[in-house]
PDB file of N, CA and C in Angstrom:
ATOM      1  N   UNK A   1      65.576 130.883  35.280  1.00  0.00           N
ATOM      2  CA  UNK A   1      66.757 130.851  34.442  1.00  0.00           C
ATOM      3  C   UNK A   1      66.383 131.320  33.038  1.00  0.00           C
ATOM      4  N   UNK A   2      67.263 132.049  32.332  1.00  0.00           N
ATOM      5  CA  UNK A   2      66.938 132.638  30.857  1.00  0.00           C
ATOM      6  C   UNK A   2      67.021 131.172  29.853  1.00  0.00           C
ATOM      7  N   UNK A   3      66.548 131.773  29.069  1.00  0.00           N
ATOM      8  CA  UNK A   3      66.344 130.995  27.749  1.00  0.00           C
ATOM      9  C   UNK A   3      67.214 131.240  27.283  1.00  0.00           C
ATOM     10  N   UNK A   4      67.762 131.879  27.303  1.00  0.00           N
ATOM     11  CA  UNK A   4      69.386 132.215  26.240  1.00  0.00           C
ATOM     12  C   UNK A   4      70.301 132.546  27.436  1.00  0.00           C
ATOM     13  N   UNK A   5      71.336 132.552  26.508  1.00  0.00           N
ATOM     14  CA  UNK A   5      73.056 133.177  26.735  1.00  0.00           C
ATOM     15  C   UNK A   5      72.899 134.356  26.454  1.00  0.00           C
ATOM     16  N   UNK A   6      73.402 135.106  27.689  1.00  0.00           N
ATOM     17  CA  UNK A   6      73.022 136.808  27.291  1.00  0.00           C
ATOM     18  C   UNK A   6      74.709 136.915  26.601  1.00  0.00           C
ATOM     19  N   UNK A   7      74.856 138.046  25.528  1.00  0.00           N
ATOM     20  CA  UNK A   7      75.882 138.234  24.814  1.00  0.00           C
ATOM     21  C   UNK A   7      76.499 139.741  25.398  1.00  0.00           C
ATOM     22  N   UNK A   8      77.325 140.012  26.321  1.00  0.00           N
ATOM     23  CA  UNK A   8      77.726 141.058  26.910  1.00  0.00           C
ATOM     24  C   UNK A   8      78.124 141.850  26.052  1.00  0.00           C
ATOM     25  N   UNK A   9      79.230 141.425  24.971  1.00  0.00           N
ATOM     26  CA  UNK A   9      80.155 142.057  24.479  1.00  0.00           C
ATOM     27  C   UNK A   9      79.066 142.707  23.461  1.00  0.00           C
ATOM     28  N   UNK A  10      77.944 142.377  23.022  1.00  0.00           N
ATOM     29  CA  UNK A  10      76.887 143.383  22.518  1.00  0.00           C
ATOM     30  C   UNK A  10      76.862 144.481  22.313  1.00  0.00           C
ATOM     31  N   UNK A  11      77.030 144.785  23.726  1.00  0.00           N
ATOM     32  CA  UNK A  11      76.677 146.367  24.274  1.00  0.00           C
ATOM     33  C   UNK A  11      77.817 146.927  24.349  1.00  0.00           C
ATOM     34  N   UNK A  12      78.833 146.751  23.931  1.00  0.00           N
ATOM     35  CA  UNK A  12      80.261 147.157  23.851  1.00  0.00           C
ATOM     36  C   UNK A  12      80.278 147.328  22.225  1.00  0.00           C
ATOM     37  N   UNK A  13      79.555 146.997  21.261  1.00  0.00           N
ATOM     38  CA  UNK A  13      80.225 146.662  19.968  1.00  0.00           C
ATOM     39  C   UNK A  13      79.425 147.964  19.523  1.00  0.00           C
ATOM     40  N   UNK A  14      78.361 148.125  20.599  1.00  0.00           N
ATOM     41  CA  UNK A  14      77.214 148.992  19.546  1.00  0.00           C
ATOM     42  C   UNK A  14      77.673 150.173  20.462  1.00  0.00           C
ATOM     43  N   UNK A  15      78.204 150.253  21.926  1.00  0.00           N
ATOM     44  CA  UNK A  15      79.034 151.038  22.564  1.00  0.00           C
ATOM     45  C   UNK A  15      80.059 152.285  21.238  1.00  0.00           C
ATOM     46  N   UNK A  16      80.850 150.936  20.367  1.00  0.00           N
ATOM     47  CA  UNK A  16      81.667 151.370  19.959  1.00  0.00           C
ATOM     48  C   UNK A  16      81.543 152.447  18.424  1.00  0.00           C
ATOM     49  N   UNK A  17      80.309 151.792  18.067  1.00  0.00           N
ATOM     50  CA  UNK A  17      79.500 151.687  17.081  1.00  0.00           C
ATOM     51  C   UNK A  17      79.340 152.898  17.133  1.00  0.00           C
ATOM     52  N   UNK A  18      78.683 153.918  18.191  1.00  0.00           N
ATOM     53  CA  UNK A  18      77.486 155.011  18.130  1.00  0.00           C
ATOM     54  C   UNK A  18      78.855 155.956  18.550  1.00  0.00           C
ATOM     55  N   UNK A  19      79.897 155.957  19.404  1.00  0.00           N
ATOM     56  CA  UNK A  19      80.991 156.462  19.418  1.00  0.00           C
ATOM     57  C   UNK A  19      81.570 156.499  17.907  1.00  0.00           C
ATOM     58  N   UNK A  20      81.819 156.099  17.224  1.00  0.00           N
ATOM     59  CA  UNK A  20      82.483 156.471  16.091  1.00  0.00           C
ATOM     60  C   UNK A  20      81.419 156.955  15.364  1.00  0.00           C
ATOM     61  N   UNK A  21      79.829 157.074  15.574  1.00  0.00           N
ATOM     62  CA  UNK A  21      79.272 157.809  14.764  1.00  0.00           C
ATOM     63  C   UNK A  21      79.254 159.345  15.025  1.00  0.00           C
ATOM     64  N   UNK A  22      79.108 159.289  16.438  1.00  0.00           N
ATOM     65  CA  UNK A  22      79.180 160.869  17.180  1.00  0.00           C
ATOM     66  C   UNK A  22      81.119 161.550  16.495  1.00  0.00           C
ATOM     67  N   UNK A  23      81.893 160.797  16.271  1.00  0.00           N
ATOM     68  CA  UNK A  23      83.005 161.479  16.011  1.00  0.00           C
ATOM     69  C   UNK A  23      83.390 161.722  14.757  1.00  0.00           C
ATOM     70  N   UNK A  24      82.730 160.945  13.714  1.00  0.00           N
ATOM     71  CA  UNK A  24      82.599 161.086  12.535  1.00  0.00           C
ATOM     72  C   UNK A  24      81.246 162.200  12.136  1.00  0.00           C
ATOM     73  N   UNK A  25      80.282 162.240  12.837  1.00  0.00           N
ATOM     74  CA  UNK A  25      79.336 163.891  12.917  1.00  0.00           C
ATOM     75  C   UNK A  25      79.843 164.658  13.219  1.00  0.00           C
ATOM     76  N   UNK A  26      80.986 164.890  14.049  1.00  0.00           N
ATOM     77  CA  UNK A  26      82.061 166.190  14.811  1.00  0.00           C
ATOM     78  C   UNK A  26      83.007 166.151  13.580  1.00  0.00           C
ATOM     79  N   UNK A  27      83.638 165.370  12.874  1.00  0.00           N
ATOM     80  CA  UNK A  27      84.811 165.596  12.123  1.00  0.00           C
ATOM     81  C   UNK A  27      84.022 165.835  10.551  1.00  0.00           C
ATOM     82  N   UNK A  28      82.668 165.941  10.604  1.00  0.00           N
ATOM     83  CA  UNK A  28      82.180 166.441   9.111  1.00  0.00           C
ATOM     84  C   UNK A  28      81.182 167.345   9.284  1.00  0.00           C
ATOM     85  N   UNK A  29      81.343 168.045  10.667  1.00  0.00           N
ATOM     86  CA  UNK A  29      80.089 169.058  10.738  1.00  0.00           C
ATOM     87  C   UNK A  29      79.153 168.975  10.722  1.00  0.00           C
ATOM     88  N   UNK A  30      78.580 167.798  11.197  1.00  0.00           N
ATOM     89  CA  UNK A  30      76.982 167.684  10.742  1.00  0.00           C
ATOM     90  C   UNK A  30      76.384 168.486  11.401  1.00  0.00           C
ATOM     91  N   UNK A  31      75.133 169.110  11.674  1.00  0.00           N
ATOM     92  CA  UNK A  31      74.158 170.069  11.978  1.00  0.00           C
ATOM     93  C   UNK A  31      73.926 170.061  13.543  1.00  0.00           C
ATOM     94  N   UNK A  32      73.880 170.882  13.584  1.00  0.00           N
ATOM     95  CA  UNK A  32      73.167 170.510  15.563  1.00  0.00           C
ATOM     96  C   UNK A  32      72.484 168.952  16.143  1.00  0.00           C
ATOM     97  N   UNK A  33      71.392 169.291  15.176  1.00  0.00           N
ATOM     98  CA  UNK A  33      70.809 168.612  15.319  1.00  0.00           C
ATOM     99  C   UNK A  33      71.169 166.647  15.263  1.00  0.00           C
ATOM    100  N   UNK A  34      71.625 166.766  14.078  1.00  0.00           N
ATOM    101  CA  UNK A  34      72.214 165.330  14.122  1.00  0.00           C
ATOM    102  C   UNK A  34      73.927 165.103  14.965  1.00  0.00           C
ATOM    103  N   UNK A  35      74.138 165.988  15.260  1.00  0.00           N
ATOM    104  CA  UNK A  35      75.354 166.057  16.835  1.00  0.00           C
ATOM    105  C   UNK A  35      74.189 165.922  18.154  1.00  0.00           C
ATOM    106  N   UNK A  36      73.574 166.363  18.459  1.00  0.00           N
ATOM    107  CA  UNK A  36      72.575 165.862  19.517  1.00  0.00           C
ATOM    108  C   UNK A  36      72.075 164.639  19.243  1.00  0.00           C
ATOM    109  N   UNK A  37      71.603 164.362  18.592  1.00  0.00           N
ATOM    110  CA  UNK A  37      70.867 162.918  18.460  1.00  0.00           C
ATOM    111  C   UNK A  37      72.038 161.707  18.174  1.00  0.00           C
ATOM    112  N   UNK A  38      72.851 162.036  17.428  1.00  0.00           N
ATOM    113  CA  UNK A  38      74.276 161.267  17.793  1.00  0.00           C
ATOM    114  C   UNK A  38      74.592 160.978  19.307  1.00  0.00           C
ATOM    115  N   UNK A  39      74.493 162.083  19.999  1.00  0.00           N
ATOM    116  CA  UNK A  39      74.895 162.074  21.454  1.00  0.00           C
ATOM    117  C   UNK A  39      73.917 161.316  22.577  1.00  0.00           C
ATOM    118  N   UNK A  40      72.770 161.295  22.593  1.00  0.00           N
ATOM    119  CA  UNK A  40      71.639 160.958  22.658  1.00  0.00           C
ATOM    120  C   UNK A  40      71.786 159.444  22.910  1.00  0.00           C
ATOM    121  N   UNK A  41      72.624 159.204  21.727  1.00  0.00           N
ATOM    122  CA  UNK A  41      72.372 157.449  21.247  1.00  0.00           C
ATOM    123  C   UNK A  41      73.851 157.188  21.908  1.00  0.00           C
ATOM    124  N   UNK A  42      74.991 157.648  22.100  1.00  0.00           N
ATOM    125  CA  UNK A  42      75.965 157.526  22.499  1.00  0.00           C
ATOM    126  C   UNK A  42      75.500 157.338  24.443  1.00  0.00           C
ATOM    127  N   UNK A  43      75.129 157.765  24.674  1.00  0.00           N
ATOM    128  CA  UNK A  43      74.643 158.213  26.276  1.00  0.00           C
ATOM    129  C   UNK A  43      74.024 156.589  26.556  1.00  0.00           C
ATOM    130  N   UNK A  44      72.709 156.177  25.718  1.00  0.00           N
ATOM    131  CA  UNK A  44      72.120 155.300  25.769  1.00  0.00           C
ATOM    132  C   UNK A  44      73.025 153.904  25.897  1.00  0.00           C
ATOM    133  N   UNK A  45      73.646 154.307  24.485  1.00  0.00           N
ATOM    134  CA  UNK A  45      74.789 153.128  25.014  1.00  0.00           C
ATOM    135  C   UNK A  45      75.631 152.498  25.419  1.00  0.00           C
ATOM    136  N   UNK A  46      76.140 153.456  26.473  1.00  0.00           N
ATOM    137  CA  UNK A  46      76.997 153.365  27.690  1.00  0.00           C
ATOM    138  C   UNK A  46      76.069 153.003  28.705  1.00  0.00           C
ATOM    139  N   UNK A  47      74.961 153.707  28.844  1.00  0.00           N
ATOM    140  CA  UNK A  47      74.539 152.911  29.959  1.00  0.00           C
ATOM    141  C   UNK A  47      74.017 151.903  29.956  1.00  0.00           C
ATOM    142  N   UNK A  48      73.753 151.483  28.730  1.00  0.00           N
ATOM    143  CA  UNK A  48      73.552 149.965  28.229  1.00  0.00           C
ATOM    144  C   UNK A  48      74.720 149.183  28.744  1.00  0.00           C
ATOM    145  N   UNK A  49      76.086 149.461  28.708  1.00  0.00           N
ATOM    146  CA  UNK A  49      77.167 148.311  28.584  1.00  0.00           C
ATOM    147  C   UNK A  49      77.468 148.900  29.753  1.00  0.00           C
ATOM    148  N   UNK A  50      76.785 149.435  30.913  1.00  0.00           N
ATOM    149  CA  UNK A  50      76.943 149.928  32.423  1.00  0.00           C
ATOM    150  C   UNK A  50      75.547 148.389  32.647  1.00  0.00           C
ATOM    151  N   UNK A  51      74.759 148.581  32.162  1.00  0.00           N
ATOM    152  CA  UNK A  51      73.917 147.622  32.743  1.00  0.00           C
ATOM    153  C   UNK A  51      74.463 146.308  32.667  1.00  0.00           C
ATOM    154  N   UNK A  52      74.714 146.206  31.320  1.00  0.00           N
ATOM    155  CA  UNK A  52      75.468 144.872  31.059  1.00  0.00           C
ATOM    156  C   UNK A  52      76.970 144.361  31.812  1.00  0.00           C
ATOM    157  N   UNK A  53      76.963 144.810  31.969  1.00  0.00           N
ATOM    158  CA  UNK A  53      78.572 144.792  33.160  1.00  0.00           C
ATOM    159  C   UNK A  53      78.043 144.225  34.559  1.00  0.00           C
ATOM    160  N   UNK A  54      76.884 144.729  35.118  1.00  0.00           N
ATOM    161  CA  UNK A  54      76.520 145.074  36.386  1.00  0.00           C
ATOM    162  C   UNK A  54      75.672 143.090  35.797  1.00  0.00           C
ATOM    163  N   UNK A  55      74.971 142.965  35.232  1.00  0.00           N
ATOM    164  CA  UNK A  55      74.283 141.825  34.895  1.00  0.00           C
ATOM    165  C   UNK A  55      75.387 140.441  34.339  1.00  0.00           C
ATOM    166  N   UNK A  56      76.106 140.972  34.110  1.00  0.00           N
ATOM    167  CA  UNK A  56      77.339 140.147  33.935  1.00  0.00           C
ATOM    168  C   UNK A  56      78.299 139.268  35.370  1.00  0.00           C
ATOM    169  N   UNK A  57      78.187 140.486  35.914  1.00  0.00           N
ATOM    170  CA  UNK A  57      78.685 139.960  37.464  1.00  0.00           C
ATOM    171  C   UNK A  57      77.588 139.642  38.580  1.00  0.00           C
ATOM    172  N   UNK A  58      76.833 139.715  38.690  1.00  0.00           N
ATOM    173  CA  UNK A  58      75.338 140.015  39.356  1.00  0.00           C
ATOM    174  C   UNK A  58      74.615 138.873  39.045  1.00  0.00           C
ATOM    175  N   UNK A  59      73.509 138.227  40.245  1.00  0.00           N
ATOM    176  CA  UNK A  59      72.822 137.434  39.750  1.00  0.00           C
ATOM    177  C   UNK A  59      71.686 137.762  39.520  1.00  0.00           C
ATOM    178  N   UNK A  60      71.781 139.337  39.351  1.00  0.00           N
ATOM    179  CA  UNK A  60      70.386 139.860  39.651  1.00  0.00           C
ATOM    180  C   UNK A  60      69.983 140.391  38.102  1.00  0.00           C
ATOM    181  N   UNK A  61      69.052 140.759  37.630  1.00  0.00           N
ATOM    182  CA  UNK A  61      68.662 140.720  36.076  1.00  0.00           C
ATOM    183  C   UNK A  61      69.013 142.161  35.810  1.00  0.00           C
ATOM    184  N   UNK A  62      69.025 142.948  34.807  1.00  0.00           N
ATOM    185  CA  UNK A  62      70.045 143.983  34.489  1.00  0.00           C
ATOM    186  C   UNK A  62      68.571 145.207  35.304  1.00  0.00           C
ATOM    187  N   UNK A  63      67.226 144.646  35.303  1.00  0.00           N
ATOM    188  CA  UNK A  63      66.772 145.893  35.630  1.00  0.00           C
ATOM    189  C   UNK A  63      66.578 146.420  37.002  1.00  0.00           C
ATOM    190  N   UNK A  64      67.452 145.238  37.818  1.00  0.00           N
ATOM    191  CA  UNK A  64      67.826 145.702  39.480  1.00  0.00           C
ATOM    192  C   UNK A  64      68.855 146.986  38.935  1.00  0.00           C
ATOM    193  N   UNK A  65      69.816 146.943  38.438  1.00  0.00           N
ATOM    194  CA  UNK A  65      70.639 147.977  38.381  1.00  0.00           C
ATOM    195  C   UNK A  65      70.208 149.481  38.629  1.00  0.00           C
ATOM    196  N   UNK A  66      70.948 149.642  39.929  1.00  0.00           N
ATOM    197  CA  UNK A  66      70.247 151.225  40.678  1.00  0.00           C
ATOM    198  C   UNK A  66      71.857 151.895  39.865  1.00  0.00           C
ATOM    199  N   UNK A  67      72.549 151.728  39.348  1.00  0.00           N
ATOM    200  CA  UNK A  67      73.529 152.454  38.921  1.00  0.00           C
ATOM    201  C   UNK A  67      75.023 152.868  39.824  1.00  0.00           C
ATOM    202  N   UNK A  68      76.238 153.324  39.436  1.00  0.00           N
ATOM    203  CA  UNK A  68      76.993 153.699  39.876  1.00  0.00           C
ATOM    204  C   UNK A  68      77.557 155.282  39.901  1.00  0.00           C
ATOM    205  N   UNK A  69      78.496 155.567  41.068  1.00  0.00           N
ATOM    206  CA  UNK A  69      79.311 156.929  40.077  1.00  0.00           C
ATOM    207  C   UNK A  69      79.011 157.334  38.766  1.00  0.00           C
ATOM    208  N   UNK A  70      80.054 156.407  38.160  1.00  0.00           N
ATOM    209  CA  UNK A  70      80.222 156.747  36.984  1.00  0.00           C
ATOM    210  C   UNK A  70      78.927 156.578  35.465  1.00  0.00           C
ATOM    211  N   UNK A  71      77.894 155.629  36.476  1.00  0.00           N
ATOM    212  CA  UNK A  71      76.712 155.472  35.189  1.00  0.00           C
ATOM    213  C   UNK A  71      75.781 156.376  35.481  1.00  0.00           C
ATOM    214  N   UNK A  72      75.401 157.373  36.929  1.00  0.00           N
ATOM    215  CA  UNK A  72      75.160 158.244  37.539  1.00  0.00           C
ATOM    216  C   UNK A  72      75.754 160.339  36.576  1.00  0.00           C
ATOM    217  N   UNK A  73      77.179 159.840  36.316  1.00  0.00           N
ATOM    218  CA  UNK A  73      77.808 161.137  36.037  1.00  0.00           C
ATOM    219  C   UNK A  73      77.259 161.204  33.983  1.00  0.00           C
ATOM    220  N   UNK A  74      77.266 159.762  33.608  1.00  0.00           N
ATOM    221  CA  UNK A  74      76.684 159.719  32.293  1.00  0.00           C
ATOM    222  C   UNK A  74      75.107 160.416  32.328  1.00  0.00           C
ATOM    223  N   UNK A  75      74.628 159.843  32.823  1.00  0.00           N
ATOM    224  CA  UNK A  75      72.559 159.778  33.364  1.00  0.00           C
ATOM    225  C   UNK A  75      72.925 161.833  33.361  1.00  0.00           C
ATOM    226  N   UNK A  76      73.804 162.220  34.003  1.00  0.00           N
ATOM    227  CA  UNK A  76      73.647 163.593  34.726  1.00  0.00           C
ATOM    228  C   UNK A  76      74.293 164.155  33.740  1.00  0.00           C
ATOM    229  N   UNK A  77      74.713 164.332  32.611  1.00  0.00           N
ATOM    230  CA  UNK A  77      75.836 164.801  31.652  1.00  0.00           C
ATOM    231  C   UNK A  77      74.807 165.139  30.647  1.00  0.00           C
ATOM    232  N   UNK A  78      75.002 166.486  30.574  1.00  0.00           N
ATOM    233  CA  UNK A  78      74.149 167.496  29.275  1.00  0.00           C
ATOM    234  C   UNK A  78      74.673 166.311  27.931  1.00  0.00           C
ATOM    235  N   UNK A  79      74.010 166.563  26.823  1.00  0.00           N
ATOM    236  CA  UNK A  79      74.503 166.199  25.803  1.00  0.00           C
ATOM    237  C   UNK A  79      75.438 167.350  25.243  1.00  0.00           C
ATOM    238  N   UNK A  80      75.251 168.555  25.322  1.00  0.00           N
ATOM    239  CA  UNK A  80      76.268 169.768  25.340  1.00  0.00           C
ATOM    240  C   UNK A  80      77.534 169.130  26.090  1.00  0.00           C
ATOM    241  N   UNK A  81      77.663 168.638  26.939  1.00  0.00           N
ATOM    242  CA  UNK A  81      79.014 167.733  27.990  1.00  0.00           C
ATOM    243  C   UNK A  81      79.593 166.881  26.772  1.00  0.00           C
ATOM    244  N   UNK A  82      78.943 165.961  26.451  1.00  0.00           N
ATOM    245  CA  UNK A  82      79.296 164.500  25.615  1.00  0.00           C
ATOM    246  C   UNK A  82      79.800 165.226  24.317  1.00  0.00           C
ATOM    247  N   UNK A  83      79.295 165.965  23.828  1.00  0.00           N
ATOM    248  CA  UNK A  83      79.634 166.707  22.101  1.00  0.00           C
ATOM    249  C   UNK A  83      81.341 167.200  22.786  1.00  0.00           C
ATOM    250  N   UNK A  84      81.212 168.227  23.700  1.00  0.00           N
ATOM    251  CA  UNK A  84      82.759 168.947  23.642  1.00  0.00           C
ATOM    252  C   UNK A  84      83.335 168.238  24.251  1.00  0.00           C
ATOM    253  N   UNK A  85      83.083 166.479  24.915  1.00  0.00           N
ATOM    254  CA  UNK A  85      83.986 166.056  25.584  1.00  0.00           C
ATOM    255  C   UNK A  85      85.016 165.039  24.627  1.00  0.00           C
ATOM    256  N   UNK A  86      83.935 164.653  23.099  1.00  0.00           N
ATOM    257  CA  UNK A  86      84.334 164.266  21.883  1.00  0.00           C
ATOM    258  C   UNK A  86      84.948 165.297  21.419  1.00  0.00           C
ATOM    259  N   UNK A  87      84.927 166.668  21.046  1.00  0.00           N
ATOM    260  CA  UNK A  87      85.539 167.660  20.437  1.00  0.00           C
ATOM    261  C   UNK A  87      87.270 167.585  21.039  1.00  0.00           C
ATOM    262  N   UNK A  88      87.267 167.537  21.966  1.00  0.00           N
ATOM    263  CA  UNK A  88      88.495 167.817  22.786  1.00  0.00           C
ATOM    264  C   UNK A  88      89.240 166.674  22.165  1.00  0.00           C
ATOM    265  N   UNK A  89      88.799 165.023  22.217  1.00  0.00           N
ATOM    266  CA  UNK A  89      89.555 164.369  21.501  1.00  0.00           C
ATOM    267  C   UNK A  89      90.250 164.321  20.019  1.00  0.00           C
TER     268      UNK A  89
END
């Protein structure tokens, strides 16, 4: 049994967090470079709050998580994907 209370909504806040940084780098032009590494960290933390979801319902610890569809189509998604899929919004 853990020593703590795992805090789900965590990985949702910082989810939300790295999303408004990637769209605020698209709406001021930042450089390639910091639009990739924005994206990078955006990727990470979806599949963070994909793990945390799966460990949330699960009695199994987040690093059983073999993944789904949809945490599968993230894992497989260029960061070129994630930039114009923010652009479009």
């Amino acid at each position: 049994m853990a020593g703590y209370l795992p805090h789900h909504q965590k990985k949702d806040r910082i989810f939300n967090k790295r999303e408004k940084e990637l769209v605020h780098a698209i709406k001021n032009e930042y450089s390639k470079e910091k639009l990739v590494k924005a994206a990078e960290k955006l990727r990470e933390a979806k599949l963070g709050v994909f793990k945390s979801r799966f460990s949330q319902k699960s009695v199994l610890p987040a690093e059983c998580f073999a993944g789904n569809e949809k945490s599968r189509k993230w894992e497989q998604m260029d960061v070129e994907e994630i930039i114009e899929m923010y652009l479009r919004k």
